[in-house]
PDB file of N, CA and C in Angstrom:
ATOM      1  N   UNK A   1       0.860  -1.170   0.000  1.00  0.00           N
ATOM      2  CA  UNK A   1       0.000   0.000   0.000  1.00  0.00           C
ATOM      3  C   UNK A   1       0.904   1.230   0.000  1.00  0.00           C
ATOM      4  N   UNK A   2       0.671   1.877  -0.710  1.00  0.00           N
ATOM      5  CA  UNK A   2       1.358   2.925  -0.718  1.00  0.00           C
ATOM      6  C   UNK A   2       0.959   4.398  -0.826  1.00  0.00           C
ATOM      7  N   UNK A   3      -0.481   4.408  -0.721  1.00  0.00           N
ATOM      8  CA  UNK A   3      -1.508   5.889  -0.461  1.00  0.00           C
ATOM      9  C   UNK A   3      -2.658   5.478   0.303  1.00  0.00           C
ATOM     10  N   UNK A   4      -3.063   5.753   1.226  1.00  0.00           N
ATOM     11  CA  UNK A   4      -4.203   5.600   1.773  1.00  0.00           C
ATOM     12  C   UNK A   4      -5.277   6.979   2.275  1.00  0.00           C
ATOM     13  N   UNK A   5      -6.221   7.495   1.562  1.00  0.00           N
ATOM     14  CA  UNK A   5      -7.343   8.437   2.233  1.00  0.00           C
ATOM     15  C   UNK A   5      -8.424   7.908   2.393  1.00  0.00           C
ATOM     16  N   UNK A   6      -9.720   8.502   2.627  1.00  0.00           N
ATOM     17  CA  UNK A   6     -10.736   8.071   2.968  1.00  0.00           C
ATOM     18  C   UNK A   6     -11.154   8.316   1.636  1.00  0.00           C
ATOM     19  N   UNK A   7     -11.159   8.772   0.461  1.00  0.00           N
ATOM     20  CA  UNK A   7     -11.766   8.528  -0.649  1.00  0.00           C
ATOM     21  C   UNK A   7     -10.963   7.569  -1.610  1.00  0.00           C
ATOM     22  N   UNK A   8      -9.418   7.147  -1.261  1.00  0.00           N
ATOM     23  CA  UNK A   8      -8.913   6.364  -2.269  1.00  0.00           C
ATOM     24  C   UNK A   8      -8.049   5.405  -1.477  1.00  0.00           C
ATOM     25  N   UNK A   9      -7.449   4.539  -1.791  1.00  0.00           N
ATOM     26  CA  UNK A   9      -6.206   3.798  -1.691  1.00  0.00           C
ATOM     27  C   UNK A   9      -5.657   3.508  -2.384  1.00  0.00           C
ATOM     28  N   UNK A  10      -4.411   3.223  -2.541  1.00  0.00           N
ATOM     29  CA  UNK A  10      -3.647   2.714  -3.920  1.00  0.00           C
ATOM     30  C   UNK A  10      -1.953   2.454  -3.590  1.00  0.00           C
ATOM     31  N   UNK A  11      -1.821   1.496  -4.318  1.00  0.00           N
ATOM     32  CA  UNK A  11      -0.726   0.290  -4.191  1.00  0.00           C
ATOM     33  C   UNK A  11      -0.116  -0.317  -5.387  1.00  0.00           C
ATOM     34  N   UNK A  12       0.748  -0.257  -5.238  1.00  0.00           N
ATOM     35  CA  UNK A  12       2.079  -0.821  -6.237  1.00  0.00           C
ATOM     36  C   UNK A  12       2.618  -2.122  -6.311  1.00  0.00           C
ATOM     37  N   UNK A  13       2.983  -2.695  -7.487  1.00  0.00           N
ATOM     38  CA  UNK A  13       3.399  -3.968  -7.702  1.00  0.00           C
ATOM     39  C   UNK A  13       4.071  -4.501  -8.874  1.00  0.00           C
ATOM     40  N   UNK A  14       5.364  -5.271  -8.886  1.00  0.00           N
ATOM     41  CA  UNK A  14       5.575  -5.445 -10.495  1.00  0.00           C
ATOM     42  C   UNK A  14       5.790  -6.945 -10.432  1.00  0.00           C
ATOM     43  N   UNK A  15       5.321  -7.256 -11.681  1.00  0.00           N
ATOM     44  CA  UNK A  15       5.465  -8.690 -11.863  1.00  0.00           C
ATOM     45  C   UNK A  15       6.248  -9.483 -12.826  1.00  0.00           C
ATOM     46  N   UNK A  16       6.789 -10.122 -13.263  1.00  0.00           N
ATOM     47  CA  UNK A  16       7.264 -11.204 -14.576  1.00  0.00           C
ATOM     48  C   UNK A  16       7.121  -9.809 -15.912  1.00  0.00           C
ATOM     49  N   UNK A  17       5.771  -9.744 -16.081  1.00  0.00           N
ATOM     50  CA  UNK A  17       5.072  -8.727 -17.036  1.00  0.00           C
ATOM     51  C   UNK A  17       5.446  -7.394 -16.922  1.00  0.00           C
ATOM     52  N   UNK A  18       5.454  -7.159 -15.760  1.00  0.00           N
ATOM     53  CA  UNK A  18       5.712  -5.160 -15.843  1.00  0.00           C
ATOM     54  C   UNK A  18       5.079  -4.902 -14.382  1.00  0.00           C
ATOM     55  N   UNK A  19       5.093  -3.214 -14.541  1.00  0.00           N
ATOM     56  CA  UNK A  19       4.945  -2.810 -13.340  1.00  0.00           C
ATOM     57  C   UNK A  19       3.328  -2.464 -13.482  1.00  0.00           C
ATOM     58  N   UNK A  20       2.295  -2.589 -12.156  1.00  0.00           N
ATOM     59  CA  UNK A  20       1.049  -2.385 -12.251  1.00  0.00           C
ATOM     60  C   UNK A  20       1.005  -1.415 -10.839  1.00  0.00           C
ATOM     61  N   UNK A  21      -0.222  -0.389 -11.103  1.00  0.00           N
ATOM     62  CA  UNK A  21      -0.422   0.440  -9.787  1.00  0.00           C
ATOM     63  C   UNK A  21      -2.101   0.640  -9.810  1.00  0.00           C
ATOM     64  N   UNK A  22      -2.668   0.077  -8.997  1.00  0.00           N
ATOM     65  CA  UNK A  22      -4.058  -0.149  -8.881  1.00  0.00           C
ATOM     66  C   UNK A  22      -4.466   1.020  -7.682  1.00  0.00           C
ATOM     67  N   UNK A  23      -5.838   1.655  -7.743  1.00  0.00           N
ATOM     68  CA  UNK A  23      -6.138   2.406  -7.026  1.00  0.00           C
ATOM     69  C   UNK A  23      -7.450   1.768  -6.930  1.00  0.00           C
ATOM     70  N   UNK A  24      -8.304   2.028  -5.838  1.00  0.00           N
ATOM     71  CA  UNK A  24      -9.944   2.065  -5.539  1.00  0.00           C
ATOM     72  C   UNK A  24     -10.049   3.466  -4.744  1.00  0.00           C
ATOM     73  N   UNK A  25     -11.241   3.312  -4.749  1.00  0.00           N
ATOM     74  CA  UNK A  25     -12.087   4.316  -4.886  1.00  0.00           C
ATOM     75  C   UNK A  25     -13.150   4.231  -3.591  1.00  0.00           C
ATOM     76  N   UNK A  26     -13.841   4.859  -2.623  1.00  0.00           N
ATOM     77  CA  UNK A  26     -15.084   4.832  -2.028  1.00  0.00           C
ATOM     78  C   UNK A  26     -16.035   4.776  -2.819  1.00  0.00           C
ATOM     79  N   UNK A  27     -16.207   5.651  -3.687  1.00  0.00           N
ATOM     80  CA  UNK A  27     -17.371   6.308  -4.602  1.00  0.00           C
ATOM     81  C   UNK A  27     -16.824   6.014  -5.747  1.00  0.00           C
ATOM     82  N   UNK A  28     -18.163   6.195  -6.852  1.00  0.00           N
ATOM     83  CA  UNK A  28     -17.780   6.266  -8.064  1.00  0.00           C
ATOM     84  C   UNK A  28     -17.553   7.150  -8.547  1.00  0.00           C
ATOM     85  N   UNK A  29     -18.081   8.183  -8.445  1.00  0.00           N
ATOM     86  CA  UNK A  29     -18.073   9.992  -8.439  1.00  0.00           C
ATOM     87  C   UNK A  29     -16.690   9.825  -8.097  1.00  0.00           C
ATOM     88  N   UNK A  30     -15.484   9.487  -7.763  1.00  0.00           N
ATOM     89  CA  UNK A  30     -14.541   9.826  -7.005  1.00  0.00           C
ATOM     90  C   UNK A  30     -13.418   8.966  -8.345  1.00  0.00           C
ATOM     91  N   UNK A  31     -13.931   7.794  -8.556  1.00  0.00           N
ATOM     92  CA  UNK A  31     -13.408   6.858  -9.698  1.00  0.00           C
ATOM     93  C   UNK A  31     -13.487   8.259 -10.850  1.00  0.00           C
ATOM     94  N   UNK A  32     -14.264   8.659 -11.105  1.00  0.00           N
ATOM     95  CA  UNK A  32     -14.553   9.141 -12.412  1.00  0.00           C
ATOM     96  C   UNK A  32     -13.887  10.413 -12.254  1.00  0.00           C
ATOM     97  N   UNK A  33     -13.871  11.700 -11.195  1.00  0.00           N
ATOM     98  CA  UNK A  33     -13.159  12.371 -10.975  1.00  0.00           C
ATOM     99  C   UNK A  33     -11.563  12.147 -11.470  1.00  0.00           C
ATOM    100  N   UNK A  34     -11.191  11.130 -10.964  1.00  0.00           N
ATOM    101  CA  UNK A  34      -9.433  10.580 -10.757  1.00  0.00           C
ATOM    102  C   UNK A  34      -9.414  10.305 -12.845  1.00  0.00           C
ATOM    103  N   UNK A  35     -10.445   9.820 -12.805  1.00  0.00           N
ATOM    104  CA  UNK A  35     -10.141   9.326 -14.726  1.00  0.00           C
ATOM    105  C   UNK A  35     -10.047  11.133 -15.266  1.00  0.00           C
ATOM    106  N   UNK A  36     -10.459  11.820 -15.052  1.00  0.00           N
ATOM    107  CA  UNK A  36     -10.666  13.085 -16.169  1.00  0.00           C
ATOM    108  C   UNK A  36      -9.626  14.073 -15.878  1.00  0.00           C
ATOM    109  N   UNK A  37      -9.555  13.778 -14.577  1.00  0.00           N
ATOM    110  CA  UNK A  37      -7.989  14.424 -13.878  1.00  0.00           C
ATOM    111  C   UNK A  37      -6.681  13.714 -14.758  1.00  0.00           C
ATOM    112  N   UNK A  38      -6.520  12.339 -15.223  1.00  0.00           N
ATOM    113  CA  UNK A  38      -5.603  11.864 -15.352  1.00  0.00           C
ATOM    114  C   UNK A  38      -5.893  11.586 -17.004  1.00  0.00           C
ATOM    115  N   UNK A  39      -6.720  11.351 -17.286  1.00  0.00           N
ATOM    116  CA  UNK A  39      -6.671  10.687 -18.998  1.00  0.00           C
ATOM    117  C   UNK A  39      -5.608  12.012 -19.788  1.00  0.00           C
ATOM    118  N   UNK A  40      -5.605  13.117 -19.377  1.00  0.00           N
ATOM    119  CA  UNK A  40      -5.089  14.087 -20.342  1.00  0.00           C
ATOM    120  C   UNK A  40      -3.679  13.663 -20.372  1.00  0.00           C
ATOM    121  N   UNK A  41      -3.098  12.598 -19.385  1.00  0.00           N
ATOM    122  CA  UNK A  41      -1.682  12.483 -19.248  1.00  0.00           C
ATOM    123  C   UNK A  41      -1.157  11.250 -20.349  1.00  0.00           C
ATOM    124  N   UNK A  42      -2.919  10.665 -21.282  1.00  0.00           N
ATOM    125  CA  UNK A  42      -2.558   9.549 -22.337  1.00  0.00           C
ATOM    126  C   UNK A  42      -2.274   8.409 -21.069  1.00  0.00           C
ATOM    127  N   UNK A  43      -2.264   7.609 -22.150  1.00  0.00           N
ATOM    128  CA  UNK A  43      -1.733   6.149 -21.500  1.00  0.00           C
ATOM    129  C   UNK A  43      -3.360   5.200 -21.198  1.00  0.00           C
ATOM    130  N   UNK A  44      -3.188   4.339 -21.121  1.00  0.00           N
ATOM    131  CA  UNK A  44      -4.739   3.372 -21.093  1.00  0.00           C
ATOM    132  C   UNK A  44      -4.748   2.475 -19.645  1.00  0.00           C
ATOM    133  N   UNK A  45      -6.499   3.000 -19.329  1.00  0.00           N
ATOM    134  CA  UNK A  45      -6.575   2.149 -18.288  1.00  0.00           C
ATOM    135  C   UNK A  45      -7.806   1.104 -17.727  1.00  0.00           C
ATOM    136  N   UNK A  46      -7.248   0.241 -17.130  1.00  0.00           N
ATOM    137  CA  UNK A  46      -7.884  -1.348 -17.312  1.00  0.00           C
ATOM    138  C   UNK A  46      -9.456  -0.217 -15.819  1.00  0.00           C
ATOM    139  N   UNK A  47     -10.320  -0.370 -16.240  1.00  0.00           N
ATOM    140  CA  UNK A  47     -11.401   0.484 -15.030  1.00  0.00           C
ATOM    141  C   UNK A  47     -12.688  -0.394 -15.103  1.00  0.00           C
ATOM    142  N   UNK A  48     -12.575  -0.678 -13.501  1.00  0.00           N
ATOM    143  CA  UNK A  48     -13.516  -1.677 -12.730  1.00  0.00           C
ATOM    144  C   UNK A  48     -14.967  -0.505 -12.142  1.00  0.00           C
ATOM    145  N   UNK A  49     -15.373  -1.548 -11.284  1.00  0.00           N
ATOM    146  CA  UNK A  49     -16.361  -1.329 -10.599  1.00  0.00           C
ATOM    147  C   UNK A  49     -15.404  -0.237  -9.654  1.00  0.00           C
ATOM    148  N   UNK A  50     -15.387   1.016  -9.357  1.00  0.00           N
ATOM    149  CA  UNK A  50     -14.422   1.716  -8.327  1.00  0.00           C
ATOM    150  C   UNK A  50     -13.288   1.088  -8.340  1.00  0.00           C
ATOM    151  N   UNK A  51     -12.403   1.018  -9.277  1.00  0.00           N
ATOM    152  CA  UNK A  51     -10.887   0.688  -9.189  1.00  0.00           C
ATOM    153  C   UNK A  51     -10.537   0.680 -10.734  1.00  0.00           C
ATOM    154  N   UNK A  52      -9.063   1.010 -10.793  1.00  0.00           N
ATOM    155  CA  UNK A  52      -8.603   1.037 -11.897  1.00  0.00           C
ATOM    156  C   UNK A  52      -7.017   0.592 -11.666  1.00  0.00           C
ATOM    157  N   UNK A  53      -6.570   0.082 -12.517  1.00  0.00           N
ATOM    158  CA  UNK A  53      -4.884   0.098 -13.002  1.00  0.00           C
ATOM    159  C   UNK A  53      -4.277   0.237 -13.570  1.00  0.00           C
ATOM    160  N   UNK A  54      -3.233   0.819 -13.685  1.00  0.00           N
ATOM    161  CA  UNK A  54      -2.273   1.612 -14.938  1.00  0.00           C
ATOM    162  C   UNK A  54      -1.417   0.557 -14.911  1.00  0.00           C
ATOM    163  N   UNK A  55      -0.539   0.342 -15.821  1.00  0.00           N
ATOM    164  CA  UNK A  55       0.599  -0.311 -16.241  1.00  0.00           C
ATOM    165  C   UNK A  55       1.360   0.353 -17.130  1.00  0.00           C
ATOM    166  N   UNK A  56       2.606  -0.245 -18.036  1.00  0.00           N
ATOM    167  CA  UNK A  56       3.498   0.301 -19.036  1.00  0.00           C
ATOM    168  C   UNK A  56       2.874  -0.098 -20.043  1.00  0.00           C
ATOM    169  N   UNK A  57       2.036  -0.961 -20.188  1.00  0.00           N
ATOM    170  CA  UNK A  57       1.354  -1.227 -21.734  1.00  0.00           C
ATOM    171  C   UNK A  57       0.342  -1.784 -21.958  1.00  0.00           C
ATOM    172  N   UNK A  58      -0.584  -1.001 -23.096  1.00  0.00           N
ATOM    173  CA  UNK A  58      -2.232  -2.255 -23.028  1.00  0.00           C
ATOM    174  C   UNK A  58      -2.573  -3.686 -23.190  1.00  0.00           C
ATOM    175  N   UNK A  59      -0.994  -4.508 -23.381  1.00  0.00           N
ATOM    176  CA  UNK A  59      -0.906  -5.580 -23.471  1.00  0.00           C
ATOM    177  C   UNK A  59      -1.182  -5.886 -22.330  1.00  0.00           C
ATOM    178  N   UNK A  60      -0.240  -5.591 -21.219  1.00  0.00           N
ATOM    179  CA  UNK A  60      -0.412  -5.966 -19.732  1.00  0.00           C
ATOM    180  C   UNK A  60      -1.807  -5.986 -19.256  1.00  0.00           C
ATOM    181  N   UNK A  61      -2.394  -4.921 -19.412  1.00  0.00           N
ATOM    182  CA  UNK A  61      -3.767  -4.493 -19.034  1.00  0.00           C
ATOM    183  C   UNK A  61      -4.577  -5.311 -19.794  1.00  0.00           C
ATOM    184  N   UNK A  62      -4.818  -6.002 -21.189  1.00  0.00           N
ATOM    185  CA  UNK A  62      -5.401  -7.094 -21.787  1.00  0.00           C
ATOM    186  C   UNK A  62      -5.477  -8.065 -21.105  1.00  0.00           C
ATOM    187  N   UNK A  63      -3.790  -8.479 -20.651  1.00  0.00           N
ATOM    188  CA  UNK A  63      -3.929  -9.298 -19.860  1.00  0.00           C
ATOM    189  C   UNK A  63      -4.437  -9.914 -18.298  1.00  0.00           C
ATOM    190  N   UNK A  64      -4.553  -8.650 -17.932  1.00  0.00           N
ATOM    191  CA  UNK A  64      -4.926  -8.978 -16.567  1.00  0.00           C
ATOM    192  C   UNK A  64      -6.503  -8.209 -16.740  1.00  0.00           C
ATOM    193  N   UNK A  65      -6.614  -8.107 -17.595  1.00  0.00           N
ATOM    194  CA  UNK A  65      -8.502  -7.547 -18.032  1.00  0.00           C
ATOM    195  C   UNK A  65      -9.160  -9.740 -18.099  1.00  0.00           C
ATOM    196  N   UNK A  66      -8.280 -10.406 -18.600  1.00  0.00           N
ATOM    197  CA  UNK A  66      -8.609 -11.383 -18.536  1.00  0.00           C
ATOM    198  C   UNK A  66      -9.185 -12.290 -16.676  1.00  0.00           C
ATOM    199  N   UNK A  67      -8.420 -11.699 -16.005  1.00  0.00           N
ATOM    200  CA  UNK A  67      -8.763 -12.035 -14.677  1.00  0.00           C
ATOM    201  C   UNK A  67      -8.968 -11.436 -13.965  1.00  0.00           C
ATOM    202  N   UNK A  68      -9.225 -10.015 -14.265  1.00  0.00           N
ATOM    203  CA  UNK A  68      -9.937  -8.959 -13.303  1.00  0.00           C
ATOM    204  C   UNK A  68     -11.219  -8.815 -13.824  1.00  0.00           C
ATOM    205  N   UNK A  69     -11.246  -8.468 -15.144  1.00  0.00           N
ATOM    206  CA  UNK A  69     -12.627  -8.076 -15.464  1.00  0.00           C
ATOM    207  C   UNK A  69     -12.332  -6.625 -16.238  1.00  0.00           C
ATOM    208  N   UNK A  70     -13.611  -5.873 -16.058  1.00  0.00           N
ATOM    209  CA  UNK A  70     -13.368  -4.559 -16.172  1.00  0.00           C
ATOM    210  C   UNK A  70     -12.876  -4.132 -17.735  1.00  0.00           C
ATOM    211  N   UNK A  71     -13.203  -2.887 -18.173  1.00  0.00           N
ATOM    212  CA  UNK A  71     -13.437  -2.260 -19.331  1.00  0.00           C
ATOM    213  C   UNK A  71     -11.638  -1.283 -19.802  1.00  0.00           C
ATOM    214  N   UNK A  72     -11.058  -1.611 -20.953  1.00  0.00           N
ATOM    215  CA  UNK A  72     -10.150  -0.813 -21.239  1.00  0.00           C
ATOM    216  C   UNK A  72     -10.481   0.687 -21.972  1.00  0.00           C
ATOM    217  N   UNK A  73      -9.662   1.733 -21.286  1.00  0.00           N
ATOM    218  CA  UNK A  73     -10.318   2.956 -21.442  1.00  0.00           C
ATOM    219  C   UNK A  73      -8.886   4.094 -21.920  1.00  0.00           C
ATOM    220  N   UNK A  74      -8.893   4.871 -23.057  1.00  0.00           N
ATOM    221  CA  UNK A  74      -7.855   5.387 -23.161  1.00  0.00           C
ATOM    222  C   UNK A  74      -7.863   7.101 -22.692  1.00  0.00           C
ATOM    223  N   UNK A  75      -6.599   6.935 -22.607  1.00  0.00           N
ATOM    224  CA  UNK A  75      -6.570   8.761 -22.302  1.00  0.00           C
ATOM    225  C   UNK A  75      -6.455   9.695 -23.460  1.00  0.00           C
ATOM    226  N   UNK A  76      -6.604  10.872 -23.403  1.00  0.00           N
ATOM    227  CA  UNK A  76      -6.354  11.684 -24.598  1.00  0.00           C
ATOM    228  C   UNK A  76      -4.863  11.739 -24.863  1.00  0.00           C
ATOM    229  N   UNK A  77      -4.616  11.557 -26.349  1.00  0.00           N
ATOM    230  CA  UNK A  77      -3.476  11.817 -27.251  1.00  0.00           C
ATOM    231  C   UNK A  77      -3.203  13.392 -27.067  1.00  0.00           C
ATOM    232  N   UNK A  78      -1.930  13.549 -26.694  1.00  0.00           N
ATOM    233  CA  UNK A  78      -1.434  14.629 -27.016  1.00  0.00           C
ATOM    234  C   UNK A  78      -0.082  14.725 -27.354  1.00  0.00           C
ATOM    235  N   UNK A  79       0.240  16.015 -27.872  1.00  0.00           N
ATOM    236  CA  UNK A  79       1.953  16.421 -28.430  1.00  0.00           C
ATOM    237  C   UNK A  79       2.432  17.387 -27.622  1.00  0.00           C
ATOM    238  N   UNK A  80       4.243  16.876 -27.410  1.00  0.00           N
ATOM    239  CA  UNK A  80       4.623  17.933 -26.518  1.00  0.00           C
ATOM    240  C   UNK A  80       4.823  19.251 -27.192  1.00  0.00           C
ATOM    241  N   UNK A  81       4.937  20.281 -26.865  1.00  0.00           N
ATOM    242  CA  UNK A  81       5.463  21.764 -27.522  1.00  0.00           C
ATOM    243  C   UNK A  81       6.753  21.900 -27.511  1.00  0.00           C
TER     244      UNK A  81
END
């Protein structure tokens, strides 16, 4: 565990595959907040019932969409200046 509030928690882990960092949520309002805050930063994420996980690649997240569940969701594309 490596963040804990009363609206989130979230924890780190790497495996064989890569590195994964899963967060939950109290609320969903709170899930969905954290997605619109973060999608602008790009990158795709595996998003549950109140929880989500980032990884280094949507392969990883395919893969563990296989035994978690949950919907793959991307962030907005952008270019640096």
């Amino acid at each position: 565990m490596s963040m804990q509030a009363d609206e989130l928690r979230q924890g780190a882990c790497a495996t064989g595959q890569g590195a994964y960092r899963m967060t939950t949520f109290a609320a969903e309002q709170g899930l969905r907040s954290w997605l619109a805050e973060t999608r602008v930063y790009g990158g795709v994420y595996l998003v549950g019932d109140r929880w989500v996980v980032t990884a280094q690649s949507a392969d990883a997240l395919t893969a563990l969409r296989e035994r978690l569940g949950g919907t793959l969701e991307n962030g907005s594309a952008h270019a640096g200046h």
